[in-house]
N, C-alpha and C. Protein backbone atom coordinates (compact mmCIF):
# COMPACT_ATOMS: atom_id res chain seq x y z
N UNK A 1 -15.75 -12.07 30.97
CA UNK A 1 -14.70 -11.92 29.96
C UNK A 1 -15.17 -12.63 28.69
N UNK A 2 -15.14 -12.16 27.48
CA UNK A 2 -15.49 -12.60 26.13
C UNK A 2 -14.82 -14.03 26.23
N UNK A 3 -15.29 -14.55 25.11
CA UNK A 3 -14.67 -16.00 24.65
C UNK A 3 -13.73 -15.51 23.45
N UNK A 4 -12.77 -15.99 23.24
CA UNK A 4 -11.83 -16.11 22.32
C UNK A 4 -12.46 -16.31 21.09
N UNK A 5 -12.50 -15.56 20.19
CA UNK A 5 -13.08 -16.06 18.49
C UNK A 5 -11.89 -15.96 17.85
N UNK A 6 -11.80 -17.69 17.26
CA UNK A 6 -10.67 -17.80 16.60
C UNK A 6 -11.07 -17.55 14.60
N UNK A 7 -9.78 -16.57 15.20
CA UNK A 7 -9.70 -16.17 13.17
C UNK A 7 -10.49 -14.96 12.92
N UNK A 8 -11.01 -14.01 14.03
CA UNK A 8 -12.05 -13.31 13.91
C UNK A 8 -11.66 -12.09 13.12
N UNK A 9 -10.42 -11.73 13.31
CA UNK A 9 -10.22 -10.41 12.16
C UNK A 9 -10.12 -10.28 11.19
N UNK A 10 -9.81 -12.28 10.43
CA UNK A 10 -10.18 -12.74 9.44
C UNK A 10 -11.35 -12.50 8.66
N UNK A 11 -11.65 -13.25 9.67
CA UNK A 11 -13.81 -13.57 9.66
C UNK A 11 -14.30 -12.25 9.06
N UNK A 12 -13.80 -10.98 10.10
CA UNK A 12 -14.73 -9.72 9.76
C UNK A 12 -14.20 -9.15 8.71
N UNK A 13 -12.65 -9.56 8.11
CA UNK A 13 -12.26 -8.28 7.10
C UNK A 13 -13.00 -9.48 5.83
N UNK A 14 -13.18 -10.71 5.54
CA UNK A 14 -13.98 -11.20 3.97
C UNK A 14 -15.26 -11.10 4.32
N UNK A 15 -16.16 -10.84 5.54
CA UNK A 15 -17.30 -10.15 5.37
C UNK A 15 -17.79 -9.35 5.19
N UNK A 16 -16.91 -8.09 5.64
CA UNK A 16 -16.88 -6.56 5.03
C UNK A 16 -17.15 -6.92 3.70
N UNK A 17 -15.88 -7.41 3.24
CA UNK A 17 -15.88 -7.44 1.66
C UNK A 17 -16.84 -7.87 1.02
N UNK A 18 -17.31 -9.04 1.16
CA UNK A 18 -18.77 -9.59 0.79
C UNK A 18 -19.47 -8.31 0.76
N UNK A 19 -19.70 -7.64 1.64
CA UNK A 19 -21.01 -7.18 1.68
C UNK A 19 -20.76 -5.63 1.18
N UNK A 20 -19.53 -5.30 0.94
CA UNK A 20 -19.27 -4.08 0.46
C UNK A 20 -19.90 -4.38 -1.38
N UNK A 21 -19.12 -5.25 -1.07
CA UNK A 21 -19.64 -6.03 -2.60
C UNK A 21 -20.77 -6.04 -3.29
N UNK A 22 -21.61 -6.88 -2.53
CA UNK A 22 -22.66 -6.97 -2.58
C UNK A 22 -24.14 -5.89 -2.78
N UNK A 23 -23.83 -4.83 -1.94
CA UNK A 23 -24.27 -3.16 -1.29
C UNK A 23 -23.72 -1.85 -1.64
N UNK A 24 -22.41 -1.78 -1.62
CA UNK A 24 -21.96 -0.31 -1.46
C UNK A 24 -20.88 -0.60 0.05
N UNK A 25 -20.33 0.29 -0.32
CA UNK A 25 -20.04 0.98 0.88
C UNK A 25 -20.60 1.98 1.86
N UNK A 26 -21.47 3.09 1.48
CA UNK A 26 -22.05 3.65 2.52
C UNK A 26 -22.92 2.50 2.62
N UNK A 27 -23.43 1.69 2.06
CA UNK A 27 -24.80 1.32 2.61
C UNK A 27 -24.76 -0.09 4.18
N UNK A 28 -23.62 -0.54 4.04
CA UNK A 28 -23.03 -1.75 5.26
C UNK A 28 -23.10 -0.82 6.27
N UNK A 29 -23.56 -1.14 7.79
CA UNK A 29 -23.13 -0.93 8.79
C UNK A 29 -21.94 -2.10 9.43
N UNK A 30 -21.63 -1.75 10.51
CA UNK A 30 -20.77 -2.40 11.22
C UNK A 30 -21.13 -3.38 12.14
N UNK A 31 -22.72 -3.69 12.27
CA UNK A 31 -23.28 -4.35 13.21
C UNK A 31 -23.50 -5.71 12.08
N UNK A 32 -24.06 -4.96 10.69
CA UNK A 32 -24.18 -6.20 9.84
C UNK A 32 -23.33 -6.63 9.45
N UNK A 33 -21.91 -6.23 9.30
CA UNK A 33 -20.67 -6.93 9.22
C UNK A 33 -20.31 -8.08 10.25
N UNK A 34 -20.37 -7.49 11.72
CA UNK A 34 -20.22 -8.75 12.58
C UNK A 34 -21.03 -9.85 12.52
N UNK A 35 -22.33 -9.56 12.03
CA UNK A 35 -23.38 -10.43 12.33
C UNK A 35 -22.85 -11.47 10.90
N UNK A 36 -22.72 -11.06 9.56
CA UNK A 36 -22.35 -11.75 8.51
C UNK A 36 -21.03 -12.44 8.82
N UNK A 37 -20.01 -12.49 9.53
CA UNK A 37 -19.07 -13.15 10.35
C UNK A 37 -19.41 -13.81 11.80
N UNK A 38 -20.48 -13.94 11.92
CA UNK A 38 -20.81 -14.68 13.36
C UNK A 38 -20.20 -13.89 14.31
N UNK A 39 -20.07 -13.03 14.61
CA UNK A 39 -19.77 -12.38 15.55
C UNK A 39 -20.36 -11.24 16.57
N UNK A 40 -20.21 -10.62 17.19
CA UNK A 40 -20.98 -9.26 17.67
C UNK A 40 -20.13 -8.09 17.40
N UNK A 41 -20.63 -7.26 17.51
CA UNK A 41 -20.39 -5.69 17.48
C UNK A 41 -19.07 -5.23 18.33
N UNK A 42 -18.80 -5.45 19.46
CA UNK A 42 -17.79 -5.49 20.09
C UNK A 42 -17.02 -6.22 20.04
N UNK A 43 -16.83 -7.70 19.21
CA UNK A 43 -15.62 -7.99 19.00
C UNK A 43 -15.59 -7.20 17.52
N UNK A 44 -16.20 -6.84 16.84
CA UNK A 44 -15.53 -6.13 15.54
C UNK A 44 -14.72 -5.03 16.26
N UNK A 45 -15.33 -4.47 17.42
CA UNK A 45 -14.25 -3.03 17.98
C UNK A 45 -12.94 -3.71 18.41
N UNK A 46 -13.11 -4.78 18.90
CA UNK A 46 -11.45 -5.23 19.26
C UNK A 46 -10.56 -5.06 18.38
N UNK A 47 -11.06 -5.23 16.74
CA UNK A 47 -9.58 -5.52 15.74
C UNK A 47 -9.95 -4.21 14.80
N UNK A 48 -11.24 -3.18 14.98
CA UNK A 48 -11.01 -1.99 13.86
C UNK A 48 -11.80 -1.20 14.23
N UNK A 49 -11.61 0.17 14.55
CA UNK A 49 -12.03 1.57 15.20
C UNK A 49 -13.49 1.89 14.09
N UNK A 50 -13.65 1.63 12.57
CA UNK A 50 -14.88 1.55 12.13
C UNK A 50 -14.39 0.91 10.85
N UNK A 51 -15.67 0.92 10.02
CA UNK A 51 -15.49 0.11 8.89
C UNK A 51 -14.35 0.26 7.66
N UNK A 52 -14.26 1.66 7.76
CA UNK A 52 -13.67 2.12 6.97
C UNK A 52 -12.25 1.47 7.34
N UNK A 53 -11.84 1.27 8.30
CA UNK A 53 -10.50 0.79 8.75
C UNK A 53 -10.04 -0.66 8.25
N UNK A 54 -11.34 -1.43 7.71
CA UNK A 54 -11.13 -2.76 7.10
C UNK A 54 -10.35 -2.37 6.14
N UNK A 55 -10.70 -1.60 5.44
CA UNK A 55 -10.05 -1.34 3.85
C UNK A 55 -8.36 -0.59 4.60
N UNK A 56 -8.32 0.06 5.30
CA UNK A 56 -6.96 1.42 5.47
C UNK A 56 -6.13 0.91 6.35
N UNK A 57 -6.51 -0.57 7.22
CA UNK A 57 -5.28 -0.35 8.62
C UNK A 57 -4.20 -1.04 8.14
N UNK A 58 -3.67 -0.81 8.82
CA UNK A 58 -2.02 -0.78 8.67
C UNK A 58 -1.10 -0.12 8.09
N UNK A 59 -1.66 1.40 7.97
CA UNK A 59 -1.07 2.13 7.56
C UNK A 59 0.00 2.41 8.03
N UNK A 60 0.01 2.71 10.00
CA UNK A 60 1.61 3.13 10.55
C UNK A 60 2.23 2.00 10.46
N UNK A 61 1.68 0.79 10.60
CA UNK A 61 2.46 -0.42 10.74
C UNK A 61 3.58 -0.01 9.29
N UNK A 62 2.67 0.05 8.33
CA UNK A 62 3.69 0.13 6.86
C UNK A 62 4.57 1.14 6.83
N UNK A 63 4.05 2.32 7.48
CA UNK A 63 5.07 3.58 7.68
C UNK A 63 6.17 2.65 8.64
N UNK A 64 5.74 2.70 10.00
CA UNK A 64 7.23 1.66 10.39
C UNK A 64 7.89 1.23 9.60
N UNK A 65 8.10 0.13 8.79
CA UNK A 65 8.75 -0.83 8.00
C UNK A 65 9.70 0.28 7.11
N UNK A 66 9.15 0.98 6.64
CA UNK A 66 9.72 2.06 5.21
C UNK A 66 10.67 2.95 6.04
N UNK A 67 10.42 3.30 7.65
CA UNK A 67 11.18 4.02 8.25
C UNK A 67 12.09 3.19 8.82
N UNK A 68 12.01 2.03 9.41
CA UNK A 68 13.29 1.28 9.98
C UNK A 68 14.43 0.73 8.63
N UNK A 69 13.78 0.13 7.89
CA UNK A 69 14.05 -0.65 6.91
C UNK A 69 15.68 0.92 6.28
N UNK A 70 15.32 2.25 6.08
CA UNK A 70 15.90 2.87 5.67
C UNK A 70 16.61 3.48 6.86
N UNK A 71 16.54 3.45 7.65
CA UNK A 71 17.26 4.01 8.74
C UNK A 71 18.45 2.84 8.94
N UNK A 72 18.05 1.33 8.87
CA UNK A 72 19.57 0.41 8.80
C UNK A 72 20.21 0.18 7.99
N UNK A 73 19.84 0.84 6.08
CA UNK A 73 20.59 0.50 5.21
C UNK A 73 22.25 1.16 5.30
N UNK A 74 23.13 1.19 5.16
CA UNK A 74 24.38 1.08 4.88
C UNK A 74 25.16 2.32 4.95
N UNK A 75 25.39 3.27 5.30
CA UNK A 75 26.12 4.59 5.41
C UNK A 75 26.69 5.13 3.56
N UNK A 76 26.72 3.77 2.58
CA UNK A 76 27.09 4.15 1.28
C UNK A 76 26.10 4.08 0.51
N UNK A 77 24.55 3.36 1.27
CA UNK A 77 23.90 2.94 0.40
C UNK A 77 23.09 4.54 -0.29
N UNK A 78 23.32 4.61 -1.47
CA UNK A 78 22.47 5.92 -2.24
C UNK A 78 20.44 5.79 -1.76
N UNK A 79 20.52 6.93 -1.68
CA UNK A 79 18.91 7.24 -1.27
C UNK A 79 17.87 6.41 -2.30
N UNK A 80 17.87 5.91 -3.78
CA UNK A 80 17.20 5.72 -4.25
C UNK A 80 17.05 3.78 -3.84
N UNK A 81 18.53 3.40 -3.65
CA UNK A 81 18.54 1.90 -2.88
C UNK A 81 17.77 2.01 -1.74
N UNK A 82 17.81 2.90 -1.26
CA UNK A 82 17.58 2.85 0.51
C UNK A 82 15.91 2.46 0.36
N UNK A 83 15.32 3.12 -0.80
CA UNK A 83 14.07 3.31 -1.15
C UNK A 83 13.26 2.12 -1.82
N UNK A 84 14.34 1.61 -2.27
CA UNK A 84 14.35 0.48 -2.91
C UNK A 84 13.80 -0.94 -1.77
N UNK A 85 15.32 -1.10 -0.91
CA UNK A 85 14.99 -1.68 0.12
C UNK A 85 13.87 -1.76 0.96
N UNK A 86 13.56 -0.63 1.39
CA UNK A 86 12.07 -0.34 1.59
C UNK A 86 11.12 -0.84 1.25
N UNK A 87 10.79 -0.65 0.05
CA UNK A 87 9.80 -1.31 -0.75
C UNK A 87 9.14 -2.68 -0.58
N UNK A 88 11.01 -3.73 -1.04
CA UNK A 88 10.88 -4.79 -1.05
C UNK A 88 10.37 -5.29 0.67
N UNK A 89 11.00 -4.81 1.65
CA UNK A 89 10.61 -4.85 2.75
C UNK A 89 9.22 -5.23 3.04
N UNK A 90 8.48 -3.37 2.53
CA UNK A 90 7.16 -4.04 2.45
C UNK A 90 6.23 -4.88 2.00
N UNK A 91 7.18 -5.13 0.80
CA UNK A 91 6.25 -6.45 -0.06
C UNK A 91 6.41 -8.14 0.37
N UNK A 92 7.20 -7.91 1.14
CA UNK A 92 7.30 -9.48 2.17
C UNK A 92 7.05 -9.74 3.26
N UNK A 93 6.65 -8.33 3.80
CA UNK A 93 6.06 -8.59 5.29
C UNK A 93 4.51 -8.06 5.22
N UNK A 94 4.19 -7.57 3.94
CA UNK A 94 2.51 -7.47 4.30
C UNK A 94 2.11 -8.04 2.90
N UNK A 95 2.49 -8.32 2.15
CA UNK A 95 1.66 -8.93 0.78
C UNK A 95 1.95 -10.24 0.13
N UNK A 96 1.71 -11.25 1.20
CA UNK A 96 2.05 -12.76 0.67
C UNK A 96 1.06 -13.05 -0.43
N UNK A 97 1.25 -13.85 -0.88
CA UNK A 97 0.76 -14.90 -1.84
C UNK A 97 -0.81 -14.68 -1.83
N UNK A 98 -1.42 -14.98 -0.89
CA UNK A 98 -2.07 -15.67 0.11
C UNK A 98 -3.40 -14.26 0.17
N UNK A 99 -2.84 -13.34 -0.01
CA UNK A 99 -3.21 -12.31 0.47
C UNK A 99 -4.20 -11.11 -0.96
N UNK A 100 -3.49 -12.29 -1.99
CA UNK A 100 -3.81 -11.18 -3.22
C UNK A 100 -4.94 -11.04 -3.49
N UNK A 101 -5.83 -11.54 -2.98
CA UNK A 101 -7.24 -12.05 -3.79
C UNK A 101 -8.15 -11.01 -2.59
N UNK A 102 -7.95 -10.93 -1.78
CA UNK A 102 -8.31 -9.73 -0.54
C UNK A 102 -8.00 -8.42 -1.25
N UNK A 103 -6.71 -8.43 -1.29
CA UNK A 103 -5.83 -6.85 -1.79
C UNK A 103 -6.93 -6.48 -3.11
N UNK A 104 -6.92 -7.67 -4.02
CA UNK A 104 -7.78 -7.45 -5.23
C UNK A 104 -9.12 -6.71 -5.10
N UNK A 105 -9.80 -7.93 -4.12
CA UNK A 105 -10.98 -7.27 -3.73
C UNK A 105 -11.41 -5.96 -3.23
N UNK A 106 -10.60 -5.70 -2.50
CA UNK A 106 -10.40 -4.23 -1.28
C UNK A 106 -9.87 -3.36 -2.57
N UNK A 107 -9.19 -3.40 -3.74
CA UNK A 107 -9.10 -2.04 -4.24
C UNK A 107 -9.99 -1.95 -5.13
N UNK A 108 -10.58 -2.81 -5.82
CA UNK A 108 -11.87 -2.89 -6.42
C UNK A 108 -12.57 -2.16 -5.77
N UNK A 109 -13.23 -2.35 -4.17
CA UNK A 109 -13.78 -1.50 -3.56
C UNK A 109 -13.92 -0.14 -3.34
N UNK A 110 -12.22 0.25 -3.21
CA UNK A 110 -11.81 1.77 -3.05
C UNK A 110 -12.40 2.08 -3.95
N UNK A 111 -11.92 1.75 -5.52
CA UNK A 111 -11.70 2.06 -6.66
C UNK A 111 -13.14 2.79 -6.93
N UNK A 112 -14.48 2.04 -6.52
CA UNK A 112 -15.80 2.04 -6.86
C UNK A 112 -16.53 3.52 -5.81
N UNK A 113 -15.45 3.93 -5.19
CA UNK A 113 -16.05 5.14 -4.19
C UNK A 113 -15.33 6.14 -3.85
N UNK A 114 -15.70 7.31 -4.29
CA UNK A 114 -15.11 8.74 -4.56
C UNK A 114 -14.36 8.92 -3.24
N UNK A 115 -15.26 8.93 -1.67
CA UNK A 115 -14.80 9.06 -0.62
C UNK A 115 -13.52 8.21 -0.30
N UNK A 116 -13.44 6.64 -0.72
CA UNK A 116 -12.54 5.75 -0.27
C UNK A 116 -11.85 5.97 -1.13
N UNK A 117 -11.62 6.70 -2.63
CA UNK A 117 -10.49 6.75 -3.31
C UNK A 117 -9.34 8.16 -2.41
N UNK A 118 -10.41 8.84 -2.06
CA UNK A 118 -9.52 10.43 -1.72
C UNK A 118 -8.95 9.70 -0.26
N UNK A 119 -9.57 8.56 0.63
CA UNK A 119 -8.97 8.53 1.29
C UNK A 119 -7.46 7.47 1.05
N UNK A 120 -7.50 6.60 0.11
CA UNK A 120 -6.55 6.19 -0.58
C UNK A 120 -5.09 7.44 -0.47
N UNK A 121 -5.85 8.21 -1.52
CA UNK A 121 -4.64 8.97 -1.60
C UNK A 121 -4.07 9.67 -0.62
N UNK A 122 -4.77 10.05 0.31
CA UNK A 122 -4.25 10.84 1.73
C UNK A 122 -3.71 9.23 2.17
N UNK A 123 -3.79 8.06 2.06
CA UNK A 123 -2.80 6.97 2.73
C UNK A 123 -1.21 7.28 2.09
N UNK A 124 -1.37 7.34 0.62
CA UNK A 124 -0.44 7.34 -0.09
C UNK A 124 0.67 8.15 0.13
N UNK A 125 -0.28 9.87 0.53
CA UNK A 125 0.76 11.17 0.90
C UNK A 125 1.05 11.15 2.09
N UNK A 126 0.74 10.04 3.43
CA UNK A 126 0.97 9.83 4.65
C UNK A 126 2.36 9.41 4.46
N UNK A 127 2.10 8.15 3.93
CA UNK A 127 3.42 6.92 3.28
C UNK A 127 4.93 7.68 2.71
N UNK A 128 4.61 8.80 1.63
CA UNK A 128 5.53 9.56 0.94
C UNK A 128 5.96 10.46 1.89
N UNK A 129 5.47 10.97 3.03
CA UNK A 129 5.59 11.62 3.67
C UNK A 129 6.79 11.13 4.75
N UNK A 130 6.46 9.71 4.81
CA UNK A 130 6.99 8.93 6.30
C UNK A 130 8.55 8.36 5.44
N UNK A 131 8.35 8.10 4.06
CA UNK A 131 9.55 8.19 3.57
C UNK A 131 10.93 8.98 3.46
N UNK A 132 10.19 10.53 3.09
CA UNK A 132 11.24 11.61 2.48
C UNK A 132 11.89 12.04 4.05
N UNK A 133 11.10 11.86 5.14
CA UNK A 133 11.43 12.01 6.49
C UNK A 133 12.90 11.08 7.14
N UNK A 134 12.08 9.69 6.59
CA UNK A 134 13.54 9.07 6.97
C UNK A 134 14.89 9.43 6.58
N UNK A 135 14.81 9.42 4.70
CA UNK A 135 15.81 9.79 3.68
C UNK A 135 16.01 11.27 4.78
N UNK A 136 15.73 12.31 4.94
CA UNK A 136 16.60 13.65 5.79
C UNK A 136 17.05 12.76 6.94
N UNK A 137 16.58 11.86 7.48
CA UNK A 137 17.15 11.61 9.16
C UNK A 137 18.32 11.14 8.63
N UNK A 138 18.73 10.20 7.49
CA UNK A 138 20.15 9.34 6.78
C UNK A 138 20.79 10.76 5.95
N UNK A 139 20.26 12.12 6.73
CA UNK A 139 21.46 13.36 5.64
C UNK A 139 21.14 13.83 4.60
N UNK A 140 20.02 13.14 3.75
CA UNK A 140 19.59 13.38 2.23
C UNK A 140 18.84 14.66 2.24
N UNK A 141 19.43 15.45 1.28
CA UNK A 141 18.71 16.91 0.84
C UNK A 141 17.25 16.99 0.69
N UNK A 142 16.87 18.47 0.77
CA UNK A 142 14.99 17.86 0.89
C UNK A 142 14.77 18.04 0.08
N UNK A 143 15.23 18.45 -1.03
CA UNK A 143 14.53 18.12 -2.33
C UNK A 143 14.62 16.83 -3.17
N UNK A 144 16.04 16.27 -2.38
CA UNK A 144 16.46 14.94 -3.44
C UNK A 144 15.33 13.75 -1.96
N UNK A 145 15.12 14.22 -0.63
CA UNK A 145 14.44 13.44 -0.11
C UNK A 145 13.11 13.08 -0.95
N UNK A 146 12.64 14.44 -0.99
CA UNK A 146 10.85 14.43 -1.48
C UNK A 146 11.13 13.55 -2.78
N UNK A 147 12.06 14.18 -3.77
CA UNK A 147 12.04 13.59 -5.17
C UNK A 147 11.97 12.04 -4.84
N UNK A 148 13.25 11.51 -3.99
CA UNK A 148 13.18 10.05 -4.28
C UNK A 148 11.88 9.57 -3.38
N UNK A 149 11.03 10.10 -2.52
CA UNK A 149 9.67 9.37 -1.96
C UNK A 149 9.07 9.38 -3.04
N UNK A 150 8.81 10.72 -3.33
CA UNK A 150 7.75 10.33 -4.80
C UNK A 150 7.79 9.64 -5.40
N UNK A 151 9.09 9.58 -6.02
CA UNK A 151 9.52 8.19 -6.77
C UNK A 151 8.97 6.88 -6.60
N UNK A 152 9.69 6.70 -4.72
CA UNK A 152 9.46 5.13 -4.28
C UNK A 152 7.95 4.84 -4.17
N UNK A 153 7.04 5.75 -4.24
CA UNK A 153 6.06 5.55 -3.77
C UNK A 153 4.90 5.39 -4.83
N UNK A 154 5.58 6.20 -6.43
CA UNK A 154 4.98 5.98 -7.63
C UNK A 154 5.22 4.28 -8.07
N UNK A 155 6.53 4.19 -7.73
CA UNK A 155 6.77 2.46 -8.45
C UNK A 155 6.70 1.60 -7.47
N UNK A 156 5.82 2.07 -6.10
CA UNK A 156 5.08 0.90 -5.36
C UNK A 156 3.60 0.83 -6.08
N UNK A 157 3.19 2.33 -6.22
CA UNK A 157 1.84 2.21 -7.20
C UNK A 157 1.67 1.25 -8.38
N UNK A 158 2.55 1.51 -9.04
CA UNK A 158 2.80 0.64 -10.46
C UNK A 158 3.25 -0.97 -10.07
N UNK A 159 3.90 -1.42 -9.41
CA UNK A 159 4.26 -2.58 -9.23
C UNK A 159 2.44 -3.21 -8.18
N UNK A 160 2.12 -2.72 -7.46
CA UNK A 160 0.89 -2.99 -7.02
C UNK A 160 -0.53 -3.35 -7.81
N UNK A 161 -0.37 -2.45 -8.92
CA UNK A 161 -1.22 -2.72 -9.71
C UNK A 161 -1.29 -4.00 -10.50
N UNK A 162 0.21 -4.03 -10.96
CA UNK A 162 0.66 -5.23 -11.37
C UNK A 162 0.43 -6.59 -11.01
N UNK A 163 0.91 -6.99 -9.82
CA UNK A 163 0.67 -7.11 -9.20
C UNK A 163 -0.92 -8.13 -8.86
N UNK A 164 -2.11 -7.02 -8.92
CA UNK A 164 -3.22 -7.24 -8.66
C UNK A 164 -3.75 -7.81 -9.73
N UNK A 165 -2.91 -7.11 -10.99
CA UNK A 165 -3.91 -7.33 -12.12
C UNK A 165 -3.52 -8.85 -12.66
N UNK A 166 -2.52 -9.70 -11.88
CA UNK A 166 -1.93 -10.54 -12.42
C UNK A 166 -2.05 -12.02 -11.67
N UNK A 167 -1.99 -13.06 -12.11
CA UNK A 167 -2.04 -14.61 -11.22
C UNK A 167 -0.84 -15.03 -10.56
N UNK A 168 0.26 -14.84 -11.30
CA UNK A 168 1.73 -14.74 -11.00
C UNK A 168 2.41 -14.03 -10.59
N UNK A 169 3.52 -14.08 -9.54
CA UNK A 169 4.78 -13.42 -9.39
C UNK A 169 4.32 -12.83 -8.33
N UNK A 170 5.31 -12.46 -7.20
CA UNK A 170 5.34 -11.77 -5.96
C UNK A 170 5.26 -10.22 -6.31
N UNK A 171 4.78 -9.47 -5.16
CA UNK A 171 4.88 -8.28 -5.37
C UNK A 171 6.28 -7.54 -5.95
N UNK A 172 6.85 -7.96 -4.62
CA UNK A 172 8.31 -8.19 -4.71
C UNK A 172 9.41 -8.15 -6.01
N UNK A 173 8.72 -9.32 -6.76
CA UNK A 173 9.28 -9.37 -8.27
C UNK A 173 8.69 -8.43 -9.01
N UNK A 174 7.21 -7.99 -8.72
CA UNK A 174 6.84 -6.78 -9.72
C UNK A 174 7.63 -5.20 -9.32
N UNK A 175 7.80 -5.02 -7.70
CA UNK A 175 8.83 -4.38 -7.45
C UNK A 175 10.22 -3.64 -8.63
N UNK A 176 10.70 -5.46 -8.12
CA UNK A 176 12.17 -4.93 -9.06
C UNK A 176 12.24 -4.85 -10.19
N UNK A 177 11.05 -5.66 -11.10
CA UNK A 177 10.90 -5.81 -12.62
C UNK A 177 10.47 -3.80 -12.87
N UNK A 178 9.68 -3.42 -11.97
CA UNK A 178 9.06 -1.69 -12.45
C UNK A 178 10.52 -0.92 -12.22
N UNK A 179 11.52 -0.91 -10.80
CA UNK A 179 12.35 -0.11 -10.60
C UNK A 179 13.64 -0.29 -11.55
N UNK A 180 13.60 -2.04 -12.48
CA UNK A 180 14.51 -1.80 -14.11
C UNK A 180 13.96 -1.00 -15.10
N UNK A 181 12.97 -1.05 -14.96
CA UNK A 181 12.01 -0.28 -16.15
C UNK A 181 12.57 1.60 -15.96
N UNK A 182 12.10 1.74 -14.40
CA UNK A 182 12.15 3.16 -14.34
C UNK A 182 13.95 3.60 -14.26
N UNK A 183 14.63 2.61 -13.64
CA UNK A 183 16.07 2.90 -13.99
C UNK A 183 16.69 3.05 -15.68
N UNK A 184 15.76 2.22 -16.60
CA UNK A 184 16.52 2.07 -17.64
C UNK A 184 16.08 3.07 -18.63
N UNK A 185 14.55 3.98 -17.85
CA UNK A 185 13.95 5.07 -18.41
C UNK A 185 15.41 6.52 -18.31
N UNK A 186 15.74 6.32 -16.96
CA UNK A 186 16.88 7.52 -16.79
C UNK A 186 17.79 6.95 -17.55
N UNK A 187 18.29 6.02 -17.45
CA UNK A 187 19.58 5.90 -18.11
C UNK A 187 19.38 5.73 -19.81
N UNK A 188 18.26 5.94 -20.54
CA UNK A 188 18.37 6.26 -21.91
C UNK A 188 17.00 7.14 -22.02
N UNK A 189 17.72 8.23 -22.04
CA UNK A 189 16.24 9.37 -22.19
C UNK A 189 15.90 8.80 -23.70
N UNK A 190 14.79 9.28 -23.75
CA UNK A 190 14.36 9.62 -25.22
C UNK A 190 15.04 10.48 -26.17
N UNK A 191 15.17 10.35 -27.31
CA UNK A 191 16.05 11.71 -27.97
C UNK A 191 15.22 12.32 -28.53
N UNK A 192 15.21 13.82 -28.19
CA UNK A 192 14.68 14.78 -29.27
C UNK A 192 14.95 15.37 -30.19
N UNK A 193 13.88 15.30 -31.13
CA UNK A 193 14.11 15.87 -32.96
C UNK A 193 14.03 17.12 -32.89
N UNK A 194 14.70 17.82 -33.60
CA UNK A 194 13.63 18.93 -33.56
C UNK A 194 13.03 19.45 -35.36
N UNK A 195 12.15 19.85 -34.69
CA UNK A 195 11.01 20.19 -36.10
C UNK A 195 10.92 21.48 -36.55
N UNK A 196 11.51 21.58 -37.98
CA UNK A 196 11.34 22.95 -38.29
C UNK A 196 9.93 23.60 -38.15
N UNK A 197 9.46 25.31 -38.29
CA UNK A 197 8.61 25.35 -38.16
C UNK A 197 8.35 26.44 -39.05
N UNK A 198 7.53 27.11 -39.72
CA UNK A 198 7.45 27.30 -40.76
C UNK A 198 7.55 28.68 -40.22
């Protein structure tokens, strides 16, 4: 039976990074990842199916959260709260403090590779997907479902970025600071002129 390596999924996800860093991404294997974490090859299989999973897991975990989180809000609560709730949900149970300087690193990474960006976005349309699903299970129409995922899932984008790009403030607070922004966008459209034309 293996020995216990303490902190090891730690260990292997800031060595990935190092060395994604350092190399590329195609160019790391998974053997030199364990080895740059003191570890072997088979305990990297204990905590991630391949490399690519350093950067992507916890994807259902996050789908969970967005689906329970909206399935207990309130029988009055409007679909765009429900979405809301959600959000914040996820920004306190997976993005502490603690955590930003990883998150930073890891989208830097995506960011730098055509393959890891497209798979980004297939995370994103998983997520929007696992949303507009719940919103129909709470009754919501499927067009006002899809509309408000898109939504929730654009001003998790924007508050994330934020977020990353910043030293201060919880996700959380970049959250609710983007969903005043985008509330106070509907509630005072722009006015249009109109321009004669010759």
């Amino acid at each position: 039976m293996g020995r216990w390596q303490p902190d090891a999924r730690s260990r292997l996800e800031q060595a990935a990074l190092r060395l994604f860093q350092e190399r590329g991404f195609d160019a790391v294997t998974v053997v030199e990842i364990a080895a740059r974490a003191g570890l072997t090859g088979r305990t990297f299989f204990r905590y991630f199916t391949d490399k690519r999973e350093i950067l992507f897991s916890g994807q259902q975990a996050l789908s969970d959260v967005y689906v329970q989180t909206i399935a207990k809000e309130p029988e009055s609560a409007a679909p765009v709260d429900m979405v809301a709730a959600a959000l914040r949900a996820v920004a306190e149970g997976f993005f502490a403090e603690d955590r930003r300087e990883f998150v930073r690193q890891r989208q830097a990474i995506v960011d730098s590779d055509t393959g890891l960006r497209e798979r980004d976005l297939l995370k994103g349309a998983f997520l929007t997907g696992a949303i507009a699903g719940a919103l129909r299970e709470r009754g919501v129409r499927d067009v006002e479902a899809a509309l408000t995922a898109e939504m929730g899932t654009a001003t998790f984008s924007v508050a994330y970025a934020r977020w990353i790009a910043r030293d201060s403030g919880t996700l959380r607070e970049m959250i609710d600071e983007t969903l005043a922004e985008l509330r106070a966008a509907f509630a005072n459209p722009p006015v249009c002129v109109e321009t004669e034309h010759p």
